[in-house]
Protein backbone atom coordinates (compact mmCIF):
# COMPACT_ATOMS: atom_id res chain seq x y z
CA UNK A 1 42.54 23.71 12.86
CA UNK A 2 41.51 21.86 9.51
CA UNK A 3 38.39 23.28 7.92
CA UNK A 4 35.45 20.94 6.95
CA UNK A 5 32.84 21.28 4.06
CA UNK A 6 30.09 18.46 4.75
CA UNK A 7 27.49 17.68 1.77
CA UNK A 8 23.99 17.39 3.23
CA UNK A 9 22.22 15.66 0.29
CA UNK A 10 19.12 14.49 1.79
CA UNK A 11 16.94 15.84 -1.32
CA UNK A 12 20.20 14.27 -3.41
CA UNK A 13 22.63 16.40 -5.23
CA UNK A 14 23.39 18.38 -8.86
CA UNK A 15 26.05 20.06 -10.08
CA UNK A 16 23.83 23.11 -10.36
CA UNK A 17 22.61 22.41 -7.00
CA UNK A 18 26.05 22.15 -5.26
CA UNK A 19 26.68 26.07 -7.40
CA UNK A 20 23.54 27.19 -5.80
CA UNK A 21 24.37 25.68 -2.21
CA UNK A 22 28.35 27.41 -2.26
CA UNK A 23 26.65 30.78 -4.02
CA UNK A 24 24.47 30.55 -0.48
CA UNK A 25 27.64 29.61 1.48
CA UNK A 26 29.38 32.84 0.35
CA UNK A 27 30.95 31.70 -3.43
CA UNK A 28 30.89 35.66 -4.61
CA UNK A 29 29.09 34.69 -7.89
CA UNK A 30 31.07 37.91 -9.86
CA UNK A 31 34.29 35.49 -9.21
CA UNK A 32 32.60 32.41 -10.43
CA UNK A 33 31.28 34.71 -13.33
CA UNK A 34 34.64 35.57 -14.61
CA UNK A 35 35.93 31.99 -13.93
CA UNK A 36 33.32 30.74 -16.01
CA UNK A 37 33.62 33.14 -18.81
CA UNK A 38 37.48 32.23 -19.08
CA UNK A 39 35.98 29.05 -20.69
CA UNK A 40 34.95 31.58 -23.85
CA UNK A 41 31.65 29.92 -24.72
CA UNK A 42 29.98 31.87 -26.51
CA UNK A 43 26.28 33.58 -25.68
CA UNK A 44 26.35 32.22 -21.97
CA UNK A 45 25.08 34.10 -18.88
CA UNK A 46 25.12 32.68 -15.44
CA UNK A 47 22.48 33.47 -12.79
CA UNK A 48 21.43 33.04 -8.98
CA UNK A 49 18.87 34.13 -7.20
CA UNK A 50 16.63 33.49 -3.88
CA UNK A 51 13.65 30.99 -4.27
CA UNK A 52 11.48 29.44 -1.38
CA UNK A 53 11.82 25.52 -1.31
CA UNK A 54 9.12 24.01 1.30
CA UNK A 55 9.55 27.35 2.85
CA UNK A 56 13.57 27.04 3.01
CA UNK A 57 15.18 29.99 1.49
CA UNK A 58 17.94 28.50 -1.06
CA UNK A 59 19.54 30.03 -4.23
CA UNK A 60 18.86 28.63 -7.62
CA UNK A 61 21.96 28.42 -10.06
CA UNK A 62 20.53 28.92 -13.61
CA UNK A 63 22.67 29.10 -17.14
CA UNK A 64 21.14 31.25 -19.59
CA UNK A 65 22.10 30.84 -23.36
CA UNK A 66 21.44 33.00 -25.83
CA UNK A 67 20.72 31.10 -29.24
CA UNK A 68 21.46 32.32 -33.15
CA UNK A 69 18.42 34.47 -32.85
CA UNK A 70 18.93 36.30 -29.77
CA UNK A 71 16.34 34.31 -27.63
CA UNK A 72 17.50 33.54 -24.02
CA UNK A 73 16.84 29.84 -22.92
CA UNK A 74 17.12 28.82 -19.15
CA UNK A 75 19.12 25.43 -18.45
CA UNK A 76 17.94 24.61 -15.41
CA UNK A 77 16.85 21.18 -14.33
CA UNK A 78 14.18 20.09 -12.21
CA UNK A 79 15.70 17.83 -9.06
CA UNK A 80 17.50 17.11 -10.91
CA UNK A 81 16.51 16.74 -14.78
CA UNK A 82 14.40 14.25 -16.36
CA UNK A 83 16.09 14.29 -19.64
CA UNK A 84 19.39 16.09 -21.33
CA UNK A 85 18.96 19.57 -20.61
CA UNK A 86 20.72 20.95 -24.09
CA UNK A 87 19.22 18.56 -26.77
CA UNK A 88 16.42 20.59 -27.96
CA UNK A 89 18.35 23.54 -28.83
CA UNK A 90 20.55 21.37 -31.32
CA UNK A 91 23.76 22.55 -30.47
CA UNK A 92 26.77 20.00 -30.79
CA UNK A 93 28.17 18.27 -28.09
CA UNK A 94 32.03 18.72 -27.28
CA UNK A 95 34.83 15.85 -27.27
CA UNK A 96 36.54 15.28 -24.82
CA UNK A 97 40.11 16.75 -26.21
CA UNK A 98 37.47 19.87 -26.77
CA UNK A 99 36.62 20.23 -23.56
CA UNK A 100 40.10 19.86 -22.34
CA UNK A 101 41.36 22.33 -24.57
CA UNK A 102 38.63 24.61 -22.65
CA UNK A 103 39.81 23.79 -19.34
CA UNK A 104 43.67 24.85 -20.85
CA UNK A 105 42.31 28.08 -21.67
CA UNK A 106 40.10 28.72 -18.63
CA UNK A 107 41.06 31.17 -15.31
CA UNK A 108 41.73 27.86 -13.45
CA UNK A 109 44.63 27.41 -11.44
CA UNK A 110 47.06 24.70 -12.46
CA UNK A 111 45.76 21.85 -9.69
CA UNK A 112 42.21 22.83 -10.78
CA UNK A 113 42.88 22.45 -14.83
CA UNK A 114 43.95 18.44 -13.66
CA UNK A 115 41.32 18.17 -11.33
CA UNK A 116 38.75 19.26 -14.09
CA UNK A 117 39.97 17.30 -16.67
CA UNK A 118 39.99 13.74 -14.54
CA UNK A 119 36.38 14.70 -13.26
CA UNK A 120 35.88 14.67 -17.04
CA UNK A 121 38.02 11.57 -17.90
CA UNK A 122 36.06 9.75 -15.33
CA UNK A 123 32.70 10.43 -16.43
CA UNK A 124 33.32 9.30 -19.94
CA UNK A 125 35.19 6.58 -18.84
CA UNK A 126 31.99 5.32 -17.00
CA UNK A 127 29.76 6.27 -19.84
CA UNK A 128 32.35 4.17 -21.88
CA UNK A 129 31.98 1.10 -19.93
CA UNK A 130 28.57 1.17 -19.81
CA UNK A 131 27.95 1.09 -23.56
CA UNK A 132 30.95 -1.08 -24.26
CA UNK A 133 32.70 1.61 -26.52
CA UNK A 134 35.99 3.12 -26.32
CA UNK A 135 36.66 5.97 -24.35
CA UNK A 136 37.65 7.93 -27.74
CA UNK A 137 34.13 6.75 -29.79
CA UNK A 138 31.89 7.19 -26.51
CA UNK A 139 28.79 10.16 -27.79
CA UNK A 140 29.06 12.27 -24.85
CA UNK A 141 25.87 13.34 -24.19
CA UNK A 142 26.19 14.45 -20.73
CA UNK A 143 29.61 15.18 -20.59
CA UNK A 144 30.17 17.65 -23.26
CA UNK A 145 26.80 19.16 -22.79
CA UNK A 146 27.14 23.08 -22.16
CA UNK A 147 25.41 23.02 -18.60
CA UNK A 148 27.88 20.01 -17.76
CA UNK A 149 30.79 21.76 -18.66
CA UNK A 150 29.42 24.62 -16.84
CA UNK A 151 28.56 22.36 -13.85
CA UNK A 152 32.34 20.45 -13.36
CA UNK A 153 34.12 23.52 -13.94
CA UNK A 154 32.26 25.63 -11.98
CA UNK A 155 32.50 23.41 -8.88
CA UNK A 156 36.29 22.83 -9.18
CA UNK A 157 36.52 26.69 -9.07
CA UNK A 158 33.97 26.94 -6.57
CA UNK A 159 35.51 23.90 -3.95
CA UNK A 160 39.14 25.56 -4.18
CA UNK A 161 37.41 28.88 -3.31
CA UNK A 162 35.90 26.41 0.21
CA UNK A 163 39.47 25.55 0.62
CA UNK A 164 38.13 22.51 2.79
CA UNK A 165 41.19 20.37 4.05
CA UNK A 166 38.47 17.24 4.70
CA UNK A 167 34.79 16.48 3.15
CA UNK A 168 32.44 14.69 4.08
CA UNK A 169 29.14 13.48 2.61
CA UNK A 170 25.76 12.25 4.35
CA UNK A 171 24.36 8.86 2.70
CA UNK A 172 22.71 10.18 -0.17
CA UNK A 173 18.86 10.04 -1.17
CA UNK A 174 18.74 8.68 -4.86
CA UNK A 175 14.96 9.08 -5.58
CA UNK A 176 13.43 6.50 -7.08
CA UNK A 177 11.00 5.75 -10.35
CA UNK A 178 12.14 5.92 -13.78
CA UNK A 179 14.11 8.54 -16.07
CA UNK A 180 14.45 9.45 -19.70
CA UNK A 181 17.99 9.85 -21.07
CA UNK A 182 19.32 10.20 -24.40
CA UNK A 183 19.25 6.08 -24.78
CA UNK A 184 15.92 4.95 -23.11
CA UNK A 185 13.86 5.09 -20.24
CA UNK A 186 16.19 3.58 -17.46
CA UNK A 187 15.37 2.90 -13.39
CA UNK A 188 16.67 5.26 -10.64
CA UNK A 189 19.44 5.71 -10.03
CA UNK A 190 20.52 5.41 -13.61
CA UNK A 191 23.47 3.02 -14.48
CA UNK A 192 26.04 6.15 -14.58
CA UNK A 193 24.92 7.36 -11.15
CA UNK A 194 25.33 3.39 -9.97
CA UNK A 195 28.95 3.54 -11.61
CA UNK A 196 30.23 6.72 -10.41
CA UNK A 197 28.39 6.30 -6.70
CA UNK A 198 30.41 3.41 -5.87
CA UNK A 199 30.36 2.02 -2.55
CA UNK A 200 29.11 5.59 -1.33
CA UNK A 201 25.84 4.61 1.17
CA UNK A 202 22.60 5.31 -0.51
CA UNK A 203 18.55 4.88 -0.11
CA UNK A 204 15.44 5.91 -1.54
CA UNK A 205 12.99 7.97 -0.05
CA UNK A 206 9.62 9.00 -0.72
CA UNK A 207 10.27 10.99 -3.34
CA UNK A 208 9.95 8.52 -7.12
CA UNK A 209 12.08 10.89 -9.32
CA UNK A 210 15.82 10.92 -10.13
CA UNK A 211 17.40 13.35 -7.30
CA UNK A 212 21.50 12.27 -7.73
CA UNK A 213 22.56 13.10 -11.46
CA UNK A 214 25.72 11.90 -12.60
CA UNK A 215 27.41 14.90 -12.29
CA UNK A 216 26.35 15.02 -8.67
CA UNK A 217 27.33 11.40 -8.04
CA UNK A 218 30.69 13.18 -10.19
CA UNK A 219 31.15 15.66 -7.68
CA UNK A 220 30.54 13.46 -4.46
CA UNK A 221 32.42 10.68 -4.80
CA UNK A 222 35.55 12.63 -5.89
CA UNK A 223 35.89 14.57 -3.09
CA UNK A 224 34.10 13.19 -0.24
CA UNK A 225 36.92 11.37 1.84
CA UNK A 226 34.29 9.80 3.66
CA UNK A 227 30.05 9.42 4.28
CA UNK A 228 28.06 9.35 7.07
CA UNK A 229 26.74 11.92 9.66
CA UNK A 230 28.03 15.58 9.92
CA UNK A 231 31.54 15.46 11.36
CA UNK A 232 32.57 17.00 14.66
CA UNK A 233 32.75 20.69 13.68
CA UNK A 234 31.75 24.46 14.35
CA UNK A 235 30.05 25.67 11.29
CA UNK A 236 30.78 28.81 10.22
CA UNK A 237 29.02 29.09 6.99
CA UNK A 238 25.63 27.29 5.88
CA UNK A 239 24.02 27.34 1.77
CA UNK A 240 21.11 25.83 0.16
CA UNK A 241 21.33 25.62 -3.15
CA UNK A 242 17.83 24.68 -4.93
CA UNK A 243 16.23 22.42 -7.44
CA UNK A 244 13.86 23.68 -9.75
CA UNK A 245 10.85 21.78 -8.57
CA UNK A 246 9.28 23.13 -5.18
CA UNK A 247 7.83 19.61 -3.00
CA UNK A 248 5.45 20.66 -0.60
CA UNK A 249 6.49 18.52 2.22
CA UNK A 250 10.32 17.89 1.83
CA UNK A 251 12.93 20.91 0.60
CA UNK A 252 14.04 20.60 -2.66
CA UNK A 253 17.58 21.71 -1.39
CA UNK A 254 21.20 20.35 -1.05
CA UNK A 255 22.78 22.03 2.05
CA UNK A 256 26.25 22.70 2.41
CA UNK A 257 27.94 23.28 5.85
CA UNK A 258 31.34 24.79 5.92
CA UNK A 259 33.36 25.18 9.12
CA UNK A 260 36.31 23.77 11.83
CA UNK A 261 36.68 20.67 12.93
CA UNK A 262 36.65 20.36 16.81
CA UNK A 263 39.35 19.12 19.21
CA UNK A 264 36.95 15.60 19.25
CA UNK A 265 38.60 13.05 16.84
CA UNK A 266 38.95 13.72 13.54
CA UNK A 267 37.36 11.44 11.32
CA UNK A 268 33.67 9.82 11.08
CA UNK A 269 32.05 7.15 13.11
CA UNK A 270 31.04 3.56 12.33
CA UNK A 271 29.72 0.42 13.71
CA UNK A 272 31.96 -2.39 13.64
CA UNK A 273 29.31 -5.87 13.19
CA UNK A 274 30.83 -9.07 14.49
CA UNK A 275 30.20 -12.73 14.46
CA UNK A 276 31.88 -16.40 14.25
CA UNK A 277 30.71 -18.96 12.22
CA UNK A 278 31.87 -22.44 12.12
CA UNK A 279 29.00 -24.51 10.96
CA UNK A 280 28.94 -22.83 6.86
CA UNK A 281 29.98 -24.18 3.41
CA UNK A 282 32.86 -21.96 2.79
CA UNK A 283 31.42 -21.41 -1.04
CA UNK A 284 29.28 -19.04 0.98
CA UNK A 285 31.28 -16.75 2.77
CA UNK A 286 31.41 -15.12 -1.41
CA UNK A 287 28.23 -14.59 -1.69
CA UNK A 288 27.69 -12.83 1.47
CA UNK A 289 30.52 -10.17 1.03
CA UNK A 290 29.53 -9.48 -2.11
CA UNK A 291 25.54 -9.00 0.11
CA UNK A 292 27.03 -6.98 2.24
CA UNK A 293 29.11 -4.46 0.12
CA UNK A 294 25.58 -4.02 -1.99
CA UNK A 295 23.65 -3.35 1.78
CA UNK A 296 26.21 -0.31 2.30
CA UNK A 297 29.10 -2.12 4.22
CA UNK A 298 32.17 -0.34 4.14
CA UNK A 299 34.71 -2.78 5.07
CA UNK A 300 33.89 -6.87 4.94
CA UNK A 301 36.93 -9.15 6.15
CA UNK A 302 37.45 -12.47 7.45
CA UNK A 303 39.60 -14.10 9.57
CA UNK A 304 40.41 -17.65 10.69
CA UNK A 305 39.91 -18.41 14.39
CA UNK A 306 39.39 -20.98 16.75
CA UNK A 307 36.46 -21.78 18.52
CA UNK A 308 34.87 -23.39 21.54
CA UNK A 309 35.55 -27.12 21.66
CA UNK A 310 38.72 -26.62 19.50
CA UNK A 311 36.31 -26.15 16.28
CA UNK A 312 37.71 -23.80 13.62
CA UNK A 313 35.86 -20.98 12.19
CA UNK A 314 35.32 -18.00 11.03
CA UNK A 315 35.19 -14.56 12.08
CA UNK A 316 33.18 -12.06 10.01
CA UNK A 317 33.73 -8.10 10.21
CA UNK A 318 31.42 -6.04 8.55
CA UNK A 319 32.12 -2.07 9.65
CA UNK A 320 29.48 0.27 8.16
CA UNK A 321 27.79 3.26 9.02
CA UNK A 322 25.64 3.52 11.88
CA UNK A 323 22.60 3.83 9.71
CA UNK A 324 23.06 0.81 7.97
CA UNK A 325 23.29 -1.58 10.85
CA UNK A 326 20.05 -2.94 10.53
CA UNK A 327 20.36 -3.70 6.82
CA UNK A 328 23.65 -5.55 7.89
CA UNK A 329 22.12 -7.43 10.31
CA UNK A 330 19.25 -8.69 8.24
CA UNK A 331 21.84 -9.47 5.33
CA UNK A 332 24.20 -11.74 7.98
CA UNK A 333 20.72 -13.04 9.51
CA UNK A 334 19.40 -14.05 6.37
CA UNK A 335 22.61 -14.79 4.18
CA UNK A 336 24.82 -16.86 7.09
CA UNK A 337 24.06 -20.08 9.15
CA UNK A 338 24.79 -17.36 12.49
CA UNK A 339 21.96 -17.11 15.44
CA UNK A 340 23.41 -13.89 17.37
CA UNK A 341 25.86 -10.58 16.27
CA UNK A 342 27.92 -7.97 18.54
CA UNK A 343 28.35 -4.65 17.76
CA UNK A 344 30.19 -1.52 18.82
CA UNK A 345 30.24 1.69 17.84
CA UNK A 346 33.95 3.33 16.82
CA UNK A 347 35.76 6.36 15.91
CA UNK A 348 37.85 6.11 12.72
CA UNK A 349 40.04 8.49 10.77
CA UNK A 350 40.84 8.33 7.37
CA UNK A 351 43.34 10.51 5.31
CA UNK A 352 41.66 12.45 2.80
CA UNK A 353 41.71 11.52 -0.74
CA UNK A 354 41.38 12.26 -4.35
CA UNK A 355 41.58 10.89 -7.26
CA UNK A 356 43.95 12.77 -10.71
CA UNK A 357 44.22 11.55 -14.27
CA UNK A 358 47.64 11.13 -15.11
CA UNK A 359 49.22 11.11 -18.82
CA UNK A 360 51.53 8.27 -19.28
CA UNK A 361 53.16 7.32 -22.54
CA UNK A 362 50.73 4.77 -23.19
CA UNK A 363 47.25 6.33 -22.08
CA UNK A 364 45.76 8.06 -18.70
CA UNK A 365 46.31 6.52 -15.64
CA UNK A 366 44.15 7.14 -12.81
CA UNK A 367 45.82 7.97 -8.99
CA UNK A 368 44.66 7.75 -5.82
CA UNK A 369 46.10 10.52 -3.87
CA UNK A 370 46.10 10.66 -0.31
CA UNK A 371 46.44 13.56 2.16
CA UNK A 372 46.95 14.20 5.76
CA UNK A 373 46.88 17.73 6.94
CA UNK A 374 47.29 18.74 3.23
CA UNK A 375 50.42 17.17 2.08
CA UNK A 376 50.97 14.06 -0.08
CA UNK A 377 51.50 10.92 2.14
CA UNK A 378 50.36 8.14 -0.39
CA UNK A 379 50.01 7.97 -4.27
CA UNK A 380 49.12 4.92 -5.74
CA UNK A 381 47.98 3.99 -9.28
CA UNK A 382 44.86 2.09 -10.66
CA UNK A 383 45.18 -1.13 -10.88
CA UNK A 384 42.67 -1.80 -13.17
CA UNK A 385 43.88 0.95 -15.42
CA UNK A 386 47.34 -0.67 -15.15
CA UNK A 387 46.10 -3.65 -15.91
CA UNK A 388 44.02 -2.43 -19.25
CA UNK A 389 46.94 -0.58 -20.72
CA UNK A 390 48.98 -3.69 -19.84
CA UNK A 391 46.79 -6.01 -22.39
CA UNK A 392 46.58 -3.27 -24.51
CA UNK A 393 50.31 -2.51 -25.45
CA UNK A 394 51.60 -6.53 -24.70
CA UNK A 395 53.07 -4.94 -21.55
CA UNK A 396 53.54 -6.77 -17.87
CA UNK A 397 51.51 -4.83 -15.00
CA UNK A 398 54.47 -4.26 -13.09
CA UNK A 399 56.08 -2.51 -16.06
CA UNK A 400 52.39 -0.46 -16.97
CA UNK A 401 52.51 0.75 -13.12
CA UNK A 402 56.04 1.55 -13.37
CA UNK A 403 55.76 3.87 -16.44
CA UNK A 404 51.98 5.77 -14.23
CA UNK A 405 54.59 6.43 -11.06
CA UNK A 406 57.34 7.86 -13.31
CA UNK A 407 54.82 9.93 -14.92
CA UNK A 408 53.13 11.21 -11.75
CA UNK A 409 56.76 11.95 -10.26
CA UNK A 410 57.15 14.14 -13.40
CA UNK A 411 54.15 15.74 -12.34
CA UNK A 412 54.18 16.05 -8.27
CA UNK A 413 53.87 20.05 -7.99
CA UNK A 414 51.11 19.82 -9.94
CA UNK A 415 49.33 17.33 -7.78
CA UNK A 416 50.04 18.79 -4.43
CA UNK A 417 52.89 16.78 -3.85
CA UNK A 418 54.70 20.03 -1.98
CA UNK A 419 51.79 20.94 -0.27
């Protein structure tokens, strides 16, 4: 029977939250002490304990650092933090080959080192493309800040210890309002949370304050396999892990159920949304997918078909989850020439997935791994990273992607390949 970790993130998600919420679950925090402290940075002391949220009992993940004095700072961020968490003591911010040279060094097992590093790779890539800098010249503020570092690692030690063979994430609340970052005042969610969210379902609740960080969006959408509402599953293990400011009406909490999926279909369910259209300019049908992917549609598709009256047309497919239905509808309603929809709600199962950072001659090459029952079935490089590399050395595609699947063959054990 596989075993299921689902992400409840309806006060949205940290990476110190996520620590707090598998400390609650059971994470013994001496192992993720000693984990940690593999990483040899200096004057660093981990902490949990028990706080009230709304009246929900949840542990608090703190990182105490002791500075050149010998005074003890807390970082811990409010739900989550408002502004870079390490700035005002003034210590330097690590490269990238730094902190990989860390991970090298660290108590991590082999699959956890990788998985570390491309949670890493990723999150500079995206702070890379947002600034328009290369990867290499990119000033990691977030990423090689000490709580960061703390934060990845920490949860790649801490998800192996869940040993969850499928995980799932609810739609996630984003907050709302403005927050500071090291370059400017930007909306909610900020454009790195955007980046690294994807096409993961999203909303904004009452509360106006940031509530997914980037290294919470980090965490999420690298090992959710899929979002929506808890899974079919007996839950043998529940955490809270809390945010440092206490709401009064909603908890301040991320909740983590671990347990077994149940003999009912494995997967998630969705609503498949349905209608023909013959009567459209066909420059539209663009501008609608593109609608619909940005309401929280999953899959959009068309197909050629042929109507009443021998008239040809089109059938739209939107599938999406079942709390999104309404914002479909009112996209198709208000987007498409259509006067009526069908809809019907579906099981579907999806092989779980990851994505790994792998070293090619030429640069990294991102994979999308893909799992049933824990082994291998599907590996499949980036295109878009196959296609960067391949302007960037005066190289075909076919020959970039040939070079990333030689190197990941090189590199199967270490990416679960005999699993």
């Amino acid at each position: 029977m596989s075993k299921v970790l689902y992400f409840d993130c309806f006060s949205g998600i940290s990476g110190d939250m996520a620590l707090g919420a598998l400390l609650d679950a059971g994470l013994p925090l001496d192992e993720l002490t000693r984990a940690l402290g593999s990483l040899a940075l200096p004057g660093i002391h981990i902490h949990a304990h028990k706080v009230l949220r709304a009246g929900v009992s949840a542990t608090q993940f703190i990182v105490h650092e002791h500075d050149h004095a010998g005074a003890e700072h807390d970082h811990e961020h409010p739900a989550p933090h408002p502004a870079p968490r390490t700035q005002h003591h003034h210590r330097p911010h690590r490269s990238l080959p730094e902190i990989f040279s860390l991970i090298d060094k660290s108590a991590l097992s082999l699959a956890g080192r990788d998985r570390a590093k491309a949670l890493f790779q990723r999150l500079a890539e995206v702070e890379a493309a947002i600034h328009q800098m290369p990867v290499e010249k990119v000033h990691l503020h977030e990423v090689g800040a000490l709580d960061s570092i703390i934060d990845i690692v920490g949860i790649v030690f801490a998800m192996e210890w869940a040993a969850a063979d499928h995980v799932v994430c609810s739609p996630l609340n984003v907050g709302g309002g403005m927050v500071h970052s090291a370059h400017g005042i930007f909306p909610v969610p900020a454009p790195a949370t955007v980046k690294l969210l994807g096409d993961a379902p999203v909303y904004s609740g009452t509360v106006q304050r940031e509530l997914v960080t980037p290294t919470g969006a980090l965490i999420v959408s690298s090992y959710a396999s899929s979002f929506g509402s808890i899974p079919p599953m007996s839950i043998d293990r529940v955490g809270y892990g809390a945010g440092s400011r206490d709401d009064t009406t909603t908890p301040n909490v991320l909740r983590v159920l671990i347990g077994r999926a149940t003999d009912t279909p494995h997967g998630d369910r969705v609503t498949v949304v349905e209608c023909e259209i013959d009567d459209m300019n066909p420059q539209i049908f663009g501008v609608v997918m593109d609608q619909l992917y940005a309401a929280g549609a999953l899959e959009v598709f068309y197909v050629p078909v042929q109507m009443k009256k021998n008239r040809p047309g089109t059938l739209l497919t939107v599938i999406v989850p079942p709390e999104r239905r309404s914002s479909i509808a009112d996209v198709i309603f208000r987007e498409t020439t259509t006067i009526g929809l069908r809809y019907s709600a579906v099981d579907r199962e999806c092989l779980d997935r990851e994505i790994v950072a792998v070293e090619t001659p030429i640069g990294v090459v991102r994979f999308k791994i893909a799992r049933r029952d824990g082994r291998v079935v599907n590996a499949v490089p980036e295109f878009e990273d196959c296609a960067r590399l391949a302007s960037a050395n005066n190289l075909s595609v076919k020959e970039v992607q040939a070079l990333a699947v030689q190197a990941y063959g090189g590199n199967q054990q270490a990416y679960g390949r005999n699993q």
